[in-house]
Protein backbone atom coordinates (compact mmCIF):
# COMPACT_ATOMS: atom_id res chain seq x y z
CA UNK A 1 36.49 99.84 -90.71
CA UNK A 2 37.36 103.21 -88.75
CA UNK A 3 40.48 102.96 -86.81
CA UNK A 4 39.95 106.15 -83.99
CA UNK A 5 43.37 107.88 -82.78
CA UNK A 6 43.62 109.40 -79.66
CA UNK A 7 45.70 112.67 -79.46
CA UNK A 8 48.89 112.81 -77.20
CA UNK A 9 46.78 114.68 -74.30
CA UNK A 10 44.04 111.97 -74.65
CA UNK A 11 46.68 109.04 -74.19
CA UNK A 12 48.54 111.14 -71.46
CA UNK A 13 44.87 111.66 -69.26
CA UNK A 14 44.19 107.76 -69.88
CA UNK A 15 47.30 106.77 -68.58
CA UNK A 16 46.44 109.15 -65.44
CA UNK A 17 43.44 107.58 -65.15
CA UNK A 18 44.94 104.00 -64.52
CA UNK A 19 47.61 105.35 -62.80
CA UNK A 20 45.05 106.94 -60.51
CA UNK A 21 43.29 103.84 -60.36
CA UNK A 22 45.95 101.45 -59.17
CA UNK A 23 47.63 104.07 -56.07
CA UNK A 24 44.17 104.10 -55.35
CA UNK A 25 43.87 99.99 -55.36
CA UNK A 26 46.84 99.82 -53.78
CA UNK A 27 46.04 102.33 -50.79
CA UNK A 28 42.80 100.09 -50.16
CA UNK A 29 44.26 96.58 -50.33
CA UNK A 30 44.92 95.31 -46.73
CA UNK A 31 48.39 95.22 -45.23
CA UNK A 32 48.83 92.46 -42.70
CA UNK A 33 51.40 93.60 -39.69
CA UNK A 34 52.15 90.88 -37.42
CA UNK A 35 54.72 90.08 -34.50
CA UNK A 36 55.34 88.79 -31.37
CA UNK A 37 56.08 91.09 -28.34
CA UNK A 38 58.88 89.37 -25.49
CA UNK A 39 60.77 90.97 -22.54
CA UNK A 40 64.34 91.01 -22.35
CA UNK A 41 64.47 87.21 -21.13
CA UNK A 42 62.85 86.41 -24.41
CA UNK A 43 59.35 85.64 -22.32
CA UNK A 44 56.31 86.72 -24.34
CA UNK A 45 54.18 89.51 -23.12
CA UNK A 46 50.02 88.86 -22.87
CA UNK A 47 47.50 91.61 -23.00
CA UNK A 48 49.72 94.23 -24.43
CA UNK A 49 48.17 97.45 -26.27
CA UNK A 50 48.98 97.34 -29.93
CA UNK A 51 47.88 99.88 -32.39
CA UNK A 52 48.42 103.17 -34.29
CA UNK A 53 47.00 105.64 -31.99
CA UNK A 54 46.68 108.52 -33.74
CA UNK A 55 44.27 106.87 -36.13
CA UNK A 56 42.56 104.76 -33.19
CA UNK A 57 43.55 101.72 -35.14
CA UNK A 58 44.55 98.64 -32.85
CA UNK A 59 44.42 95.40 -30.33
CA UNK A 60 45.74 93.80 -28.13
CA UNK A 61 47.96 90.85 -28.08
CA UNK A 62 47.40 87.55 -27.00
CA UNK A 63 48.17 85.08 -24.00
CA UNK A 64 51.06 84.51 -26.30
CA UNK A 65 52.18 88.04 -27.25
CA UNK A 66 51.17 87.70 -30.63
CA UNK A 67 49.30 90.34 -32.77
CA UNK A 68 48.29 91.19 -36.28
CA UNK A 69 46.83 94.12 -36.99
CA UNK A 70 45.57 94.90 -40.67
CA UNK A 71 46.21 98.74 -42.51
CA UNK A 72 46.27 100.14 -45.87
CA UNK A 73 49.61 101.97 -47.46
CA UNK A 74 48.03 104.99 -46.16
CA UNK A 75 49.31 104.12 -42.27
CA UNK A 76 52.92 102.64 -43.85
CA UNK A 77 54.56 106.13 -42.11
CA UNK A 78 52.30 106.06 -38.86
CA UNK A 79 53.95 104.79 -35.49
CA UNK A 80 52.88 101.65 -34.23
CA UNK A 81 53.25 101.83 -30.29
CA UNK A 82 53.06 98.99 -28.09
CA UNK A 83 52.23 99.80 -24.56
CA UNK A 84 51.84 97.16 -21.72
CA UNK A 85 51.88 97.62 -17.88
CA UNK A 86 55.22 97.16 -16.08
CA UNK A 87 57.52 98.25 -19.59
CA UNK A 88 58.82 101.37 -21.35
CA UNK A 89 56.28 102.37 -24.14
CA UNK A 90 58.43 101.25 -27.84
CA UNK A 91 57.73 102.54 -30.88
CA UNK A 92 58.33 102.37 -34.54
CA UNK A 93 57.20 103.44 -37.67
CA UNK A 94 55.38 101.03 -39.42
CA UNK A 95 57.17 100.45 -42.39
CA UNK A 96 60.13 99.95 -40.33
CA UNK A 97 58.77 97.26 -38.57
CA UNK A 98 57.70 95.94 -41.64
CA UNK A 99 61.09 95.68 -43.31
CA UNK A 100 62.43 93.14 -39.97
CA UNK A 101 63.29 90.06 -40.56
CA UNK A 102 62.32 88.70 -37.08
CA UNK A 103 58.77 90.96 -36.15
CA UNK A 104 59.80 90.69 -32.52
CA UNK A 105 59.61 93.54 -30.48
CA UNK A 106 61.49 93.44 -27.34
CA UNK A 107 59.71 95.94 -24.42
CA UNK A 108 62.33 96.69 -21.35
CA UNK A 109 61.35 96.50 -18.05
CA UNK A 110 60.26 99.70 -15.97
CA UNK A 111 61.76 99.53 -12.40
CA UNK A 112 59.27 100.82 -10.18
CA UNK A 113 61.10 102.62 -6.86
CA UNK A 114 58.80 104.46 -4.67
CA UNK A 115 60.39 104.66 -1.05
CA UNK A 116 60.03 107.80 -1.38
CA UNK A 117 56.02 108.27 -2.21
CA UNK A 118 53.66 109.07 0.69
CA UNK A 119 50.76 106.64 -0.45
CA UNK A 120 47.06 107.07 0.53
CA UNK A 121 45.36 104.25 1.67
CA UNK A 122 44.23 101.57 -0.63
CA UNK A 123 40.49 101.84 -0.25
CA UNK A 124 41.19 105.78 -1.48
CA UNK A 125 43.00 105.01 -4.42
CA UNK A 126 40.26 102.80 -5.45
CA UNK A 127 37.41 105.35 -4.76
CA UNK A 128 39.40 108.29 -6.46
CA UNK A 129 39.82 106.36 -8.96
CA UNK A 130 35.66 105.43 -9.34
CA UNK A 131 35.75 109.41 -8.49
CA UNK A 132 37.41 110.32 -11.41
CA UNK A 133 36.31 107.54 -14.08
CA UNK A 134 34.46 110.35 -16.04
CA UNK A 135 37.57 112.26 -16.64
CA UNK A 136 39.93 109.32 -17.13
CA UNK A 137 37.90 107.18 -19.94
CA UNK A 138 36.28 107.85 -23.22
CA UNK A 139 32.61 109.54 -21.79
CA UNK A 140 31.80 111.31 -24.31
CA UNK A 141 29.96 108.93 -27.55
CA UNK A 142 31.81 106.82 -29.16
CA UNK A 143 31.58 103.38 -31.50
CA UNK A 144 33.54 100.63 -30.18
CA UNK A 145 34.32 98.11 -32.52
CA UNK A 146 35.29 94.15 -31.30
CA UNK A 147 35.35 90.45 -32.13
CA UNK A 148 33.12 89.38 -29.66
CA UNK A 149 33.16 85.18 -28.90
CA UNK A 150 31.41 83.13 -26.96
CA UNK A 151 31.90 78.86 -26.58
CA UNK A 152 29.68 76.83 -24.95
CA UNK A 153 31.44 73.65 -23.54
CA UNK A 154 29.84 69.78 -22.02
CA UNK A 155 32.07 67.95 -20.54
CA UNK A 156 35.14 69.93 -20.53
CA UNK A 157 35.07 70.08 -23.66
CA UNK A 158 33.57 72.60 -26.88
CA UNK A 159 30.32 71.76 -28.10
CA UNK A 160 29.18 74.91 -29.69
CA UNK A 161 30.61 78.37 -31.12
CA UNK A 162 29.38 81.75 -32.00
CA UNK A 163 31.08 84.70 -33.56
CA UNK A 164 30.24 88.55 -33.49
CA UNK A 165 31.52 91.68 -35.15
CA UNK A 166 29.67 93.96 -33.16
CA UNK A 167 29.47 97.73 -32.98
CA UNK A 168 28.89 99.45 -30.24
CA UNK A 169 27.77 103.52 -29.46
CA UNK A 170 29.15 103.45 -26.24
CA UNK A 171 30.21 106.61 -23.15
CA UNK A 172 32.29 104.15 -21.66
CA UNK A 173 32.29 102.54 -18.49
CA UNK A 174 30.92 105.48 -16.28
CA UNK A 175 27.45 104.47 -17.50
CA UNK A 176 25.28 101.65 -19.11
CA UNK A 177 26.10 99.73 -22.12
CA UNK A 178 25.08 101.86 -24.96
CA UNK A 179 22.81 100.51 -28.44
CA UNK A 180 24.37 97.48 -29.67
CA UNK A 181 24.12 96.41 -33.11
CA UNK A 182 25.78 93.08 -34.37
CA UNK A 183 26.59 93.28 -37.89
CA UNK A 184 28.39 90.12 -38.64
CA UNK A 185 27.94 86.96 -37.18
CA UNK A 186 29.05 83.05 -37.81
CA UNK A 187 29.05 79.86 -35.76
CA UNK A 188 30.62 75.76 -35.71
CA UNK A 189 28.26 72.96 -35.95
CA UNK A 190 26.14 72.54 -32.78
CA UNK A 191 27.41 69.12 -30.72
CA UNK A 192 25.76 70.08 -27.39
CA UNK A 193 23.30 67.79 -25.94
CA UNK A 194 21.75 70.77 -24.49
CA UNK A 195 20.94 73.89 -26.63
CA UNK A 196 20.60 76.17 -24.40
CA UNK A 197 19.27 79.48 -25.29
CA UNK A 198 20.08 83.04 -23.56
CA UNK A 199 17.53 85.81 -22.96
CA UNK A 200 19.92 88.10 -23.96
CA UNK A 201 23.39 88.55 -26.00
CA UNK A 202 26.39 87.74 -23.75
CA UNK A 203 28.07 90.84 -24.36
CA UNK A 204 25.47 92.47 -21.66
CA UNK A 205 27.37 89.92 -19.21
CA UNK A 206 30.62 91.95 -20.26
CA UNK A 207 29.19 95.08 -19.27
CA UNK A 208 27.22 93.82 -16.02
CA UNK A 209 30.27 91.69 -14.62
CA UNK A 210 32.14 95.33 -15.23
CA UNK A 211 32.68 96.59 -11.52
CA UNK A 212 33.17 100.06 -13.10
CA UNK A 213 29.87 100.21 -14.90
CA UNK A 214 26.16 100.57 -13.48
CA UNK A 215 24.46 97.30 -12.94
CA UNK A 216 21.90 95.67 -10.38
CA UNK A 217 24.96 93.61 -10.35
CA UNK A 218 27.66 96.03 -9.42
CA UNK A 219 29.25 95.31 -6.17
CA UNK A 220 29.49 97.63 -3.11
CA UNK A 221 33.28 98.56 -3.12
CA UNK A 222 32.44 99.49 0.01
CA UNK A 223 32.17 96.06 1.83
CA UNK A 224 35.48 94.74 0.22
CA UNK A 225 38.74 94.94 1.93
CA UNK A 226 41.58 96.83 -0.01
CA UNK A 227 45.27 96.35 0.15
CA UNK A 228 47.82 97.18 -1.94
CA UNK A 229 49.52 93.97 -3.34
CA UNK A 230 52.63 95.34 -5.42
CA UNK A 231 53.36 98.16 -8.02
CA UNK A 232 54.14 98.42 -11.88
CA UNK A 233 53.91 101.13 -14.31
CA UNK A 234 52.81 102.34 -17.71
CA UNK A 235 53.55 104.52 -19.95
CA UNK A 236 55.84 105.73 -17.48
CA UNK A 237 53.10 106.20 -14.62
CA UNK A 238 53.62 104.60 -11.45
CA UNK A 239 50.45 102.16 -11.00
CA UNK A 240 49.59 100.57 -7.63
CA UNK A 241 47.89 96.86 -7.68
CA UNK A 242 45.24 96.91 -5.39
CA UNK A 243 43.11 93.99 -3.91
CA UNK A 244 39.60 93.84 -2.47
CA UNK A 245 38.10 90.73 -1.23
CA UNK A 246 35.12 90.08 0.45
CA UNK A 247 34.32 86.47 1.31
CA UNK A 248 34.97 84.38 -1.95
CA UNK A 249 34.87 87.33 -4.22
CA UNK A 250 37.77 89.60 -5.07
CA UNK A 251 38.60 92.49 -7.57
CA UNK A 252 42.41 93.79 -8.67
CA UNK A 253 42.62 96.84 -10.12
CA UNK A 254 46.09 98.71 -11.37
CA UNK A 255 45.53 102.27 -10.79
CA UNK A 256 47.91 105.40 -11.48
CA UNK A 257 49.45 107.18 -9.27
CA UNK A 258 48.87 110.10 -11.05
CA UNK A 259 45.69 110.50 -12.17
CA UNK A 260 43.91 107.14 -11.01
CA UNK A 261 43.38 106.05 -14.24
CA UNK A 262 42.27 101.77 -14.04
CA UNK A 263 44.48 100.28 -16.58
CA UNK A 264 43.30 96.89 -15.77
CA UNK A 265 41.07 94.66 -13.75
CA UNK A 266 40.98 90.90 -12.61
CA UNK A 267 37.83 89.24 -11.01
CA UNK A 268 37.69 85.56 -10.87
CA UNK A 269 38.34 83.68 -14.44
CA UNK A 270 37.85 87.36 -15.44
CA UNK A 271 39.90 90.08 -17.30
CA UNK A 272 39.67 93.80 -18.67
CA UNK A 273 42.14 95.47 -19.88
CA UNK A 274 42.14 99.13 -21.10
CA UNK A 275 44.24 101.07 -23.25
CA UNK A 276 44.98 105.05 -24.42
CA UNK A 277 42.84 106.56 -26.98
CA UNK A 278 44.88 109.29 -28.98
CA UNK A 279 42.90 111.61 -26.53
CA UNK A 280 44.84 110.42 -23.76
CA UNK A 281 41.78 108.69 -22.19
CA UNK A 282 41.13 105.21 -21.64
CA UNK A 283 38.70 102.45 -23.46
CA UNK A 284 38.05 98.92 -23.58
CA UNK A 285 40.60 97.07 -25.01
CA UNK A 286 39.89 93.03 -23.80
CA UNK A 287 38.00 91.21 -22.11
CA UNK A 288 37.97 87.43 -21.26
CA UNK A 289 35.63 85.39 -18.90
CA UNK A 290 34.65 82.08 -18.34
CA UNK A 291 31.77 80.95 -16.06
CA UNK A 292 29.95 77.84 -15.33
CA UNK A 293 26.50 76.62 -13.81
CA UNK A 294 25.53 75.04 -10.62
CA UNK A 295 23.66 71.71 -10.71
CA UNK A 296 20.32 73.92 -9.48
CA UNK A 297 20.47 75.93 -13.33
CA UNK A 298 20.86 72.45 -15.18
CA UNK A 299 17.24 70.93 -16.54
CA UNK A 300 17.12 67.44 -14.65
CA UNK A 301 16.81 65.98 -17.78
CA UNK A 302 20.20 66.61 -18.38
CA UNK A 303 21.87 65.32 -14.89
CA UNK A 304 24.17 62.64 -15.16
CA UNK A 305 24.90 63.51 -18.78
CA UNK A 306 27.84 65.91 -20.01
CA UNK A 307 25.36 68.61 -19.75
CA UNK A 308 25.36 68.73 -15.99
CA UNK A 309 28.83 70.28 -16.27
CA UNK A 310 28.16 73.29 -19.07
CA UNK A 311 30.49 76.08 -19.05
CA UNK A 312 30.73 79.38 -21.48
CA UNK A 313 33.70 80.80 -22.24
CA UNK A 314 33.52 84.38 -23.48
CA UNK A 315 36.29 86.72 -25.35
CA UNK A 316 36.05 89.66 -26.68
CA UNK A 317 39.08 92.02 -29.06
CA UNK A 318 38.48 96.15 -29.33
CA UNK A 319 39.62 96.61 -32.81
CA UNK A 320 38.55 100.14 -33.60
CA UNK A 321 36.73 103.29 -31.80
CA UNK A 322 35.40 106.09 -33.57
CA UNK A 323 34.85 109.41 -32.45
CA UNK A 324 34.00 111.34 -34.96
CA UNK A 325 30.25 112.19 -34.34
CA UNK A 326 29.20 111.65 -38.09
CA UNK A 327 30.18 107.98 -38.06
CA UNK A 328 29.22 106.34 -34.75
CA UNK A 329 25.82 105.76 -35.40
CA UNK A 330 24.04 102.21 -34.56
CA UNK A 331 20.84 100.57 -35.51
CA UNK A 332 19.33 98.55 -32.12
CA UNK A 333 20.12 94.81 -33.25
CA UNK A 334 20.63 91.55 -31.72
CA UNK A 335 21.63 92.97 -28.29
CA UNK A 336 18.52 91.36 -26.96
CA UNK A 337 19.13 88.00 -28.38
CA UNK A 338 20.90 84.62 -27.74
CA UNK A 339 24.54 85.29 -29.88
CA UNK A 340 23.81 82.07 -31.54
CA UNK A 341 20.58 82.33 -32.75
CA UNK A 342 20.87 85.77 -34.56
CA UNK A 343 19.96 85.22 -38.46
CA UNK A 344 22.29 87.21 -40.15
CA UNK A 345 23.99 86.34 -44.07
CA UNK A 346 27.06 85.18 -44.01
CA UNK A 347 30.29 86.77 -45.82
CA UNK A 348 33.24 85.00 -45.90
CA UNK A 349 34.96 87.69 -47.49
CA UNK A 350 34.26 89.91 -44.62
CA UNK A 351 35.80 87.31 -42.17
CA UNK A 352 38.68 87.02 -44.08
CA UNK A 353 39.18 90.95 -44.47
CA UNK A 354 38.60 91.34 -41.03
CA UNK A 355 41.79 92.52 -38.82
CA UNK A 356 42.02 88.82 -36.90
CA UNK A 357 43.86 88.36 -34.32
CA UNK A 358 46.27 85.53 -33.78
CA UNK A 359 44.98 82.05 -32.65
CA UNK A 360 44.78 82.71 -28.57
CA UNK A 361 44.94 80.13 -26.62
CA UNK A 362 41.36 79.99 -25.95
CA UNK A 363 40.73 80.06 -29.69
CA UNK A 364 42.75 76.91 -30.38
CA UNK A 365 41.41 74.86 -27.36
CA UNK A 366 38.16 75.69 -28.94
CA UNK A 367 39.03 75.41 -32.36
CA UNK A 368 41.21 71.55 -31.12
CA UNK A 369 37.83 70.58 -29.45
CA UNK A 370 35.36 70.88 -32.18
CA UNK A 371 37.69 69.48 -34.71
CA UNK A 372 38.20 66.88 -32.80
CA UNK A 373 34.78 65.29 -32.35
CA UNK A 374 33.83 64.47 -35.70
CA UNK A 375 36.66 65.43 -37.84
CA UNK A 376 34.91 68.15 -39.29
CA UNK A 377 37.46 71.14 -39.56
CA UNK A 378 36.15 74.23 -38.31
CA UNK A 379 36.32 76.51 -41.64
CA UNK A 380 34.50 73.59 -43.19
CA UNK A 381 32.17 73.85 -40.29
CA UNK A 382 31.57 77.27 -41.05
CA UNK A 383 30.85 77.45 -44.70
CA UNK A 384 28.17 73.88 -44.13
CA UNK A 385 26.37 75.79 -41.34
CA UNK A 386 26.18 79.48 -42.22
CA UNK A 387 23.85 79.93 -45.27
């Protein structure tokens, strides 16, 4: 039997090798940073911007002020910044933050004073604002990346969910939802007594209940009423909170002083927030919805049942955008479809790799609601009914 030896420069490249191997391992293994974001009375802030900006890496937090974001050693010496309306921008390195014992980041109020401001009218800010929407948001393609979720309730209560990880090649909100393709995609057990099925994917409701973005459903900003309903800041902006209603309807948006830049919008049951790119302009960050049907949409079949009262309830996390033009392309898929009928394989892995937020609120209603009709959890759901 031949025994080989290796020379001193063979044993020193080899040990190199694995050496180069494992930094490399460990730059790619995920890095879970999580934390709950409070004012200074210790009340947790909803809906703030949390991310490393200069790598476009980021979310926002929940109802609750929790977030997790997920990184590789390579961002350990970025800054994570946390920017919400109404507080100082805070940052930290992320490695720092790491090395807390509590994760809690404290934002401090920004007093707003402005006695001094000549303001326009309302209505002006609001059309400036629409004016100036090209220069103020990502228009230019881009991928948007986001958890997208949709739950179908009877009752009051969950009867049916559906996940996608969708990607998006998007000029923001100036002009029409760009190609979708969903990429990922699970769902619970279905309960409902009805199984109803969409023409098309719910995310084209995010985009057509937008009043920023063309639509046959847009409304004319020109019939509401506007009045200015209080002030906040961010980022250190002065933003004015502005009201239109007409009739039943009404739309809030926070605009800057400045520049007129929409940081936010509420419509009935209805949210969108929007947060800085490293560009300094503005893109979808979340979006939450929920909307019902009238008796008149409801097969009669299914009066006097829990069917008659069918709600969705809709949710959707920006978790990355990408700029650069060699990696936002998308292949046309399943934006056409019904979210839950979409036949895609299923990888666990990828849903446990995936930077998740924390349990919202809406989440854990939803997740409490399926669980609790049969028992079944909802992981277990998952793995019985995606094949």
């Amino acid at each position: 039997m031949m025994i080989k030896l290796f020379s001193k420069t063979q044993l020193c490249l080899f040990a190199l090798t694995l050496l180069f191997s494992y930094t490399q391992n460990a730059q790619q293994k995920n890095i879970e940073v999580t934390g709950v974001i409070l004012d200074e009375n210790n009340i947790t802030i909803p809906y703030v911007a949390v991310g490393i900006v200069a790598k476009s890496i980021g979310s926002s937090s929940t109802e609750d002020g929790e977030f997790s974001l997920k990184i590789s050693a390579n961002e350990l010496q970025d800054t994570l910044s946390v920017s919400s309306l109404g507080f100082d921008t805070y940052k930290i390195r992320v490695e720092e933050f790491l090395a807390l014992k509590e994760k809690k980041i404290i934002l401090k109020e920004n007093v707003v004073s402005m006695d001094d401001v000549q303001l326009l009218k309302p209505s002006e800010y609001v059309f400036n604002a629409i004016k100036n929407l090209k220069n103020n948001t990502l228009s230019s393609y881009h991928q948007l990346q986001l958890l997208y979720r949709r739950a179908a309730t009877e009752g009051g209560k969950s009867k049916f969910f559906v996940e996608n990880f969708i990607k998006i090649k998007d000029r923001g909100p100036k002009y029409s939802l760009g190609r979708v393709q969903v990429t990922e995609a699970r769902k619970s057990a279905d309960y409902r007594i009805w199984k109803r099925t969409q023409w098309t994917h719910s995310i084209n409701y995010m985009a057509s209940g937008n009043p920023l973005r063309p639509s046959d459903k847009k409304p004319n900003l020109k019939k509401y009423t506007w009045k200015k309903t209080g002030d906040t800041s961010y980022e250190g902006e002065d933003v004015l909170i502005i009201k239109g209603t007409l009739k039943h309807d009404y739309i809030i948006f926070y605009i800057g002083l400045d520049d007129y830049k929409i940081y936010k919008i509420e419509r009935p049951r209805t949210i969108y927030t929007y947060t800085k790119h490293k560009s300094g302009k503005l893109h979808l960050s979340y979006y939450s919805k929920e909307w019902g049907f009238g008796r008149n949409m409801i097969p009669k079949q299914y009066w006097n049942t829990e069917a008659e009262k069918m709600t969705y309830r809709l949710e959707g996390f920006v978790l990355n955008v990408v700029t650069n033009k060699s990696n936002i392309a998308v292949r046309d898929f399943g934006g056409t479809s019904d979210m839950g009928t979409l036949k895609l394989p299923y990888h666990p892995e990828f849903w446990s790799n995936l930077s998740m937020p924390p349990d919202t609120k809406f989440f854990k209603k939803i997740k409490s609601e399926l669980e609790g009709l049969y028992g079944v959890p909802l992981e277990t759901q998952f793995k019985l009914v995606n094949k």
